[in-house]
PDB file of N, CA and C in Angstrom:
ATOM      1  N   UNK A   1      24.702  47.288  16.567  1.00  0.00           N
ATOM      2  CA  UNK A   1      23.699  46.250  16.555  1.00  0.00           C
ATOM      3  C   UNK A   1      22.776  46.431  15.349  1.00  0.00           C
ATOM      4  N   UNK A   2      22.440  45.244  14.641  1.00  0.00           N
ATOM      5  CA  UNK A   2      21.752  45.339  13.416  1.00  0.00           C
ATOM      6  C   UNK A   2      19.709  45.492  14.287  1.00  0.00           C
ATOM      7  N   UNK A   3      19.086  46.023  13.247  1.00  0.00           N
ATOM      8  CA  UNK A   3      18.188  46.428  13.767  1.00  0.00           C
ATOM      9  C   UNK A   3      16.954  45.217  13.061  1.00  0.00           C
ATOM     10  N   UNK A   4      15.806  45.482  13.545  1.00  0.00           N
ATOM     11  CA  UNK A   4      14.925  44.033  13.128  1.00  0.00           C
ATOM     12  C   UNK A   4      14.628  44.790  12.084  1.00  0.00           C
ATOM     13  N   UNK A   5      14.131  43.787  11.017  1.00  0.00           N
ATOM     14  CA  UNK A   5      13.174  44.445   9.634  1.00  0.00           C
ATOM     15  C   UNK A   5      12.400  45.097   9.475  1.00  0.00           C
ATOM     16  N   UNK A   6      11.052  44.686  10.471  1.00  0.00           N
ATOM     17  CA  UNK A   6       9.780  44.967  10.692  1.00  0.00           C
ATOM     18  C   UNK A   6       8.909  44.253  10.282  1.00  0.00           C
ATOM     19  N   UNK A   7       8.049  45.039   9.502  1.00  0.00           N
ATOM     20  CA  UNK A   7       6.741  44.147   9.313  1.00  0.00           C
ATOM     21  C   UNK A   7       6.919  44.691   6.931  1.00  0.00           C
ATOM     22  N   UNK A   8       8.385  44.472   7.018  1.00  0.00           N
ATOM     23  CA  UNK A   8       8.718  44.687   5.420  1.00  0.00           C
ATOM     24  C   UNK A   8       8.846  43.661   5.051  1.00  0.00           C
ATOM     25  N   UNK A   9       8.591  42.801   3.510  1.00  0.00           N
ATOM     26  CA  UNK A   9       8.892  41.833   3.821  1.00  0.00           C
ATOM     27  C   UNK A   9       9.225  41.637   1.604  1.00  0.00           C
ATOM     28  N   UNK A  10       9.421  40.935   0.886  1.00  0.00           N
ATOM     29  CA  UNK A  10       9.736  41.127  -0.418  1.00  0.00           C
ATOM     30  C   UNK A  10       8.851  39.817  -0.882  1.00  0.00           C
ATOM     31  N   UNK A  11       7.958  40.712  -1.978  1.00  0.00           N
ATOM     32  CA  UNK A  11       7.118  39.791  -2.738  1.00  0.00           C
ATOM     33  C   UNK A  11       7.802  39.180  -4.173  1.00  0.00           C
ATOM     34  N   UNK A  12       6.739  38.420  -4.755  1.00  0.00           N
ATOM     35  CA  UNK A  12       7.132  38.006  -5.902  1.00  0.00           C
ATOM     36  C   UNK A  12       5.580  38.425  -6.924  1.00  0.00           C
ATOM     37  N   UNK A  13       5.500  39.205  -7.684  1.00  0.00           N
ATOM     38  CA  UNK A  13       4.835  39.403  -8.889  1.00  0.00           C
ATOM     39  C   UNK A  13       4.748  38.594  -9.822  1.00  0.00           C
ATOM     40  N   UNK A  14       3.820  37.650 -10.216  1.00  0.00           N
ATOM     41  CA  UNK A  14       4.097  37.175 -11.376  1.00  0.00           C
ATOM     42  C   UNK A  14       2.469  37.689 -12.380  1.00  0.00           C
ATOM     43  N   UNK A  15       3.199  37.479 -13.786  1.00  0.00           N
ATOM     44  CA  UNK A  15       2.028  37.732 -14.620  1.00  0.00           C
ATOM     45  C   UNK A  15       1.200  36.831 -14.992  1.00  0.00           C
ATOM     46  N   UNK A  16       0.066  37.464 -15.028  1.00  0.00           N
ATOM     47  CA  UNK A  16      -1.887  36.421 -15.403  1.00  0.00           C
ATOM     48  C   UNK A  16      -1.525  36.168 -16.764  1.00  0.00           C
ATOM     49  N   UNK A  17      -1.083  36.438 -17.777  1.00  0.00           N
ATOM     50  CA  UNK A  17      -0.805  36.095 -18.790  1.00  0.00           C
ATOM     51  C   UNK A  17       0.078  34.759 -19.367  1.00  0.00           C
ATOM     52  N   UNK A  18       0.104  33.899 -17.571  1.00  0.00           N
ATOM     53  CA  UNK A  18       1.316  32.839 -18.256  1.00  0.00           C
ATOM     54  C   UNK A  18       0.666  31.844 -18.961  1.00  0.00           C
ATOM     55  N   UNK A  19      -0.581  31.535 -18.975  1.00  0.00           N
ATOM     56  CA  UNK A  19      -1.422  30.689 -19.518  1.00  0.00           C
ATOM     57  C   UNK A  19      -1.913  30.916 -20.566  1.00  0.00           C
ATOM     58  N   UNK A  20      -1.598  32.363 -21.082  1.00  0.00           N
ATOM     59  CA  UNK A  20      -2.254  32.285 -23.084  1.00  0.00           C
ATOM     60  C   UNK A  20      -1.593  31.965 -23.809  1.00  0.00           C
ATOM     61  N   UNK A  21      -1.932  31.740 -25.193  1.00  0.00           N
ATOM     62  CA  UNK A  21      -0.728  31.378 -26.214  1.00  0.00           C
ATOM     63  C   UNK A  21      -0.434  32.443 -26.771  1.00  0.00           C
ATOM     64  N   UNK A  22      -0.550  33.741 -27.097  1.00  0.00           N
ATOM     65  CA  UNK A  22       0.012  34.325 -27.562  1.00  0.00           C
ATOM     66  C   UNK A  22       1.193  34.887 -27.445  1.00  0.00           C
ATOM     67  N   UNK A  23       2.188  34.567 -28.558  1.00  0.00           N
ATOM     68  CA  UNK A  23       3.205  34.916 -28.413  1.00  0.00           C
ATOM     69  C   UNK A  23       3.538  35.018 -29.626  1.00  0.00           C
ATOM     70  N   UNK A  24       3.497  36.512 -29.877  1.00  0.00           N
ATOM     71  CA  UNK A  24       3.410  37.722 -30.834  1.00  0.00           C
ATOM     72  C   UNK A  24       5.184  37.928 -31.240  1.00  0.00           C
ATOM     73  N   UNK A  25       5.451  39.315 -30.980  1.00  0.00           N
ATOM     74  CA  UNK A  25       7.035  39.242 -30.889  1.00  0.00           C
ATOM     75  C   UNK A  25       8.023  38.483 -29.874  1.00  0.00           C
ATOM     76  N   UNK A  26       7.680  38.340 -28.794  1.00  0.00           N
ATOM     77  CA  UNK A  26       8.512  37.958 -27.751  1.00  0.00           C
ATOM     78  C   UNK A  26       8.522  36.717 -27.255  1.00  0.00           C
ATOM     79  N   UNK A  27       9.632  35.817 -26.724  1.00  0.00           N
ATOM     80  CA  UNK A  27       9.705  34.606 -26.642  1.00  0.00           C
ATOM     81  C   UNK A  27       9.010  33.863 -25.151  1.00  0.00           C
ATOM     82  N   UNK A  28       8.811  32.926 -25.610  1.00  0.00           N
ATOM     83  CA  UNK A  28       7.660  32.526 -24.599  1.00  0.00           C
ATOM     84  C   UNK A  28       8.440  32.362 -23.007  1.00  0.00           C
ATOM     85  N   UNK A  29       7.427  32.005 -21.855  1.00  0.00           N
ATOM     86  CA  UNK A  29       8.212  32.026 -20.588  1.00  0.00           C
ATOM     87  C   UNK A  29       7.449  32.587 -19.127  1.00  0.00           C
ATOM     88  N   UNK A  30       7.545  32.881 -18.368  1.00  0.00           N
ATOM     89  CA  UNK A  30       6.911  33.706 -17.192  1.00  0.00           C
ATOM     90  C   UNK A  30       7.667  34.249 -17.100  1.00  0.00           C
ATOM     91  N   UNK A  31       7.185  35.853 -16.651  1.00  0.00           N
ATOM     92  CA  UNK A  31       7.921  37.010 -16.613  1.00  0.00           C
ATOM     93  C   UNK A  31       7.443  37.245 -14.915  1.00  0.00           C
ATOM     94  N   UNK A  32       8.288  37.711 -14.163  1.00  0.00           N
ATOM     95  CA  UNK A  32       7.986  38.116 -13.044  1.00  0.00           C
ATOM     96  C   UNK A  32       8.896  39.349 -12.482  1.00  0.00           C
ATOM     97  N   UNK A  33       8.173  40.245 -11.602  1.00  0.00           N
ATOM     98  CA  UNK A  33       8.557  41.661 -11.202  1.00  0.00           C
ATOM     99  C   UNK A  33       8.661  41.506  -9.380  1.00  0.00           C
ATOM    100  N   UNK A  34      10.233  41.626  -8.306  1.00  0.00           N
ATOM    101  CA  UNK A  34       9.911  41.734  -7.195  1.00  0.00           C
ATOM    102  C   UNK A  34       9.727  43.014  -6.537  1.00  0.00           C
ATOM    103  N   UNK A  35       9.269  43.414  -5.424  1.00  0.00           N
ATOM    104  CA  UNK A  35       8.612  44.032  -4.682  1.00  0.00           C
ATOM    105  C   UNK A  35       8.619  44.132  -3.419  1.00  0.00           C
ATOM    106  N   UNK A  36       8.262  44.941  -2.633  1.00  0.00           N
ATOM    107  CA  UNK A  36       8.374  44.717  -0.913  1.00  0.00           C
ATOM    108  C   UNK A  36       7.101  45.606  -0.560  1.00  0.00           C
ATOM    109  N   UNK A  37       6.527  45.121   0.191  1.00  0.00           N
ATOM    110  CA  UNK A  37       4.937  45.315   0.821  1.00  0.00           C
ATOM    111  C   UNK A  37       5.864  45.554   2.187  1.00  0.00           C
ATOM    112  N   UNK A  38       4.335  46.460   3.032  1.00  0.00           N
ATOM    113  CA  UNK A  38       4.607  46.065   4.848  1.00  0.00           C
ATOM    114  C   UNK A  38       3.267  45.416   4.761  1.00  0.00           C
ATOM    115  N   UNK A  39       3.555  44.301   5.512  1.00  0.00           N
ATOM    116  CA  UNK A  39       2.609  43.235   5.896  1.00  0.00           C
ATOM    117  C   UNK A  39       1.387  43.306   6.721  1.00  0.00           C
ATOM    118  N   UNK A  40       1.422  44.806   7.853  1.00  0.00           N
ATOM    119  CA  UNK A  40       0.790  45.195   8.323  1.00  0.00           C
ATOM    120  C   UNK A  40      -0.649  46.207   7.936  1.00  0.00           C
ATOM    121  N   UNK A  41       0.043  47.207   6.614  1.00  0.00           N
ATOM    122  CA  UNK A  41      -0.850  47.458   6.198  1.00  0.00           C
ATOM    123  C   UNK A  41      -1.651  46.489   5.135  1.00  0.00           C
ATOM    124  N   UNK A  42      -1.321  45.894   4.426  1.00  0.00           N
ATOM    125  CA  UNK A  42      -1.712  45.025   3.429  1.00  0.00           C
ATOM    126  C   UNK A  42      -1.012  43.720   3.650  1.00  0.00           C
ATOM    127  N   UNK A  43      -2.110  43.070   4.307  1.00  0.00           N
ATOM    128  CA  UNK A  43      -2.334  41.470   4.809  1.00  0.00           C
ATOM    129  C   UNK A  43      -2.694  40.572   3.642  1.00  0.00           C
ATOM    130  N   UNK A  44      -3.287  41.096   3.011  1.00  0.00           N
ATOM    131  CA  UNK A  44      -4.258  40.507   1.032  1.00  0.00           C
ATOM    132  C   UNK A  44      -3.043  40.496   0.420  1.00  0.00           C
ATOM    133  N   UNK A  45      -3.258  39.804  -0.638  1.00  0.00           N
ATOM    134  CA  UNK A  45      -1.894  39.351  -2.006  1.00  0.00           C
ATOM    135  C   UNK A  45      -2.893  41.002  -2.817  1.00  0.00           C
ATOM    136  N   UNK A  46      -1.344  41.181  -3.391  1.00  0.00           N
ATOM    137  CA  UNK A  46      -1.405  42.475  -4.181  1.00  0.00           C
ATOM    138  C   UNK A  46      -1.816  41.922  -5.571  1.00  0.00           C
ATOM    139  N   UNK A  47      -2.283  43.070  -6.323  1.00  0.00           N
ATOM    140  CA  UNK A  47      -2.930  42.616  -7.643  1.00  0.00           C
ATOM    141  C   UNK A  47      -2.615  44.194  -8.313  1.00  0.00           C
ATOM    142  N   UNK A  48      -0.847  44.434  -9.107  1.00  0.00           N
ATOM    143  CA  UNK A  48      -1.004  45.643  -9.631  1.00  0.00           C
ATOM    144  C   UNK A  48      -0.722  45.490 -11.156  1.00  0.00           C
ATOM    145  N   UNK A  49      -1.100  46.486 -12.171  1.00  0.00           N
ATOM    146  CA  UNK A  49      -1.047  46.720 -13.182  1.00  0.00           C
ATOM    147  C   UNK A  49       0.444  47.053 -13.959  1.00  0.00           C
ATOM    148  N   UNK A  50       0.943  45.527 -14.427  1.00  0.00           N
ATOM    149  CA  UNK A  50       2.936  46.551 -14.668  1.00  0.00           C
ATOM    150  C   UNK A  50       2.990  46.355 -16.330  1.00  0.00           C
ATOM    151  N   UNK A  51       3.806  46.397 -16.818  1.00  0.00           N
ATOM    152  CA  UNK A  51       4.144  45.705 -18.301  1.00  0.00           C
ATOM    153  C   UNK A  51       4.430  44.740 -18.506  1.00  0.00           C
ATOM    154  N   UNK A  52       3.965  43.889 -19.265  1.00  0.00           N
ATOM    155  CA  UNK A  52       5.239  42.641 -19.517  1.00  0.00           C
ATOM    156  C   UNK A  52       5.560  42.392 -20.598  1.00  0.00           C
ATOM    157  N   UNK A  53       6.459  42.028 -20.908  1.00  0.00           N
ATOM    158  CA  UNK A  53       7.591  41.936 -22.386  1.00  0.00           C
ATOM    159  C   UNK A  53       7.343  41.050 -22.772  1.00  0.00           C
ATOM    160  N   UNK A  54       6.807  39.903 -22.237  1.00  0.00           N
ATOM    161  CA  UNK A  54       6.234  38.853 -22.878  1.00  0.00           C
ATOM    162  C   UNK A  54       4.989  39.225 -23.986  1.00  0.00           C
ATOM    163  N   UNK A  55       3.954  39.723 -23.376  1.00  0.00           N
ATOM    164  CA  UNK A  55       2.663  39.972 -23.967  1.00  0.00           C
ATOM    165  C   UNK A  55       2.756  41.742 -24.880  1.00  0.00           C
ATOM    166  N   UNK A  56       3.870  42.133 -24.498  1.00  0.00           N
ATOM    167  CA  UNK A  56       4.065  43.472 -24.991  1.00  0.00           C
ATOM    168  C   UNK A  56       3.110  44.506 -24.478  1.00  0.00           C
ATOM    169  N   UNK A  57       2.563  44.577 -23.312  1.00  0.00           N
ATOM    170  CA  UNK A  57       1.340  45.175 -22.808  1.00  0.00           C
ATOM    171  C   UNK A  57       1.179  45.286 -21.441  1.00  0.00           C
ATOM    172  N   UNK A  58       0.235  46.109 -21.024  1.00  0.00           N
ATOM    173  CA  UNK A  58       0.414  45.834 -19.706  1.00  0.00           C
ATOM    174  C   UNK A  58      -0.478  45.366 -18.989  1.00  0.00           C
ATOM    175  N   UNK A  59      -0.536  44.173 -17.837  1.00  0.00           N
ATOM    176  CA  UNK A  59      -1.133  43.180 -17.502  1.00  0.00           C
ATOM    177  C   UNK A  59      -0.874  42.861 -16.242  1.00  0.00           C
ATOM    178  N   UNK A  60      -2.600  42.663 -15.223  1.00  0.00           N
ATOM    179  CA  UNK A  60      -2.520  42.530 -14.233  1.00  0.00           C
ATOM    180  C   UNK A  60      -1.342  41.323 -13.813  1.00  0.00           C
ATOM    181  N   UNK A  61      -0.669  41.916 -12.706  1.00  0.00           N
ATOM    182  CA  UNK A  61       0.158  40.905 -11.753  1.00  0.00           C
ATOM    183  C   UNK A  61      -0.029  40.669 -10.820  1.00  0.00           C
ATOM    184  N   UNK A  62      -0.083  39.353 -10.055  1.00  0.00           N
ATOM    185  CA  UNK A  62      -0.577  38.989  -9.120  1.00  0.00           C
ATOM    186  C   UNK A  62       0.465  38.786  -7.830  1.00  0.00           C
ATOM    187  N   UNK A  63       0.351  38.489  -6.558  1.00  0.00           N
ATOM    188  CA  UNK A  63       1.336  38.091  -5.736  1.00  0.00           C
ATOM    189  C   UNK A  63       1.416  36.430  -5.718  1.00  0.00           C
ATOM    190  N   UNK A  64       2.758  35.942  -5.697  1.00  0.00           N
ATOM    191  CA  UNK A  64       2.518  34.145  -5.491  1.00  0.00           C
ATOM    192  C   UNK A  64       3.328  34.567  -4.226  1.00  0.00           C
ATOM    193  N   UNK A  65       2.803  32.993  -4.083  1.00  0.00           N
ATOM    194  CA  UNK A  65       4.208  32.780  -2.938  1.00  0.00           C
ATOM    195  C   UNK A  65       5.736  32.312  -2.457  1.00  0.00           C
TER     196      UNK A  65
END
């Protein structure tokens, strides 16, 4: 018997940076990073610090939905 998930569940990261114009070396676009939270401890949208290849730097990411 397959077992339930829980309270795991897979986010989507996307970067605060999709709205500037700079675009230095790398070609323009939204860059996004996925993820899996438990829902129980952290009910709030995540807000972590990753890289992005777009901006060449690293830049808060937010949770969408």
């Amino acid at each position: 018997m397959a077992k339930n998930k829980g309270a795991r569940i897979t986010i989507t990261l996307e970067c605060t940076c999709r709205n500037s114009v700079n675009t230095t070396k790398r070609s323009a676009g939204i860059f996004r990073y996925t993820s899996t939270k438990n829902r129980r401890n952290t009910p709030n949208r995540i807000e972590l610090r990753k890289f992005c290849p777009k901006c060449n730097c690293h830049q808060m990411f937010k949770e969408i939905k």
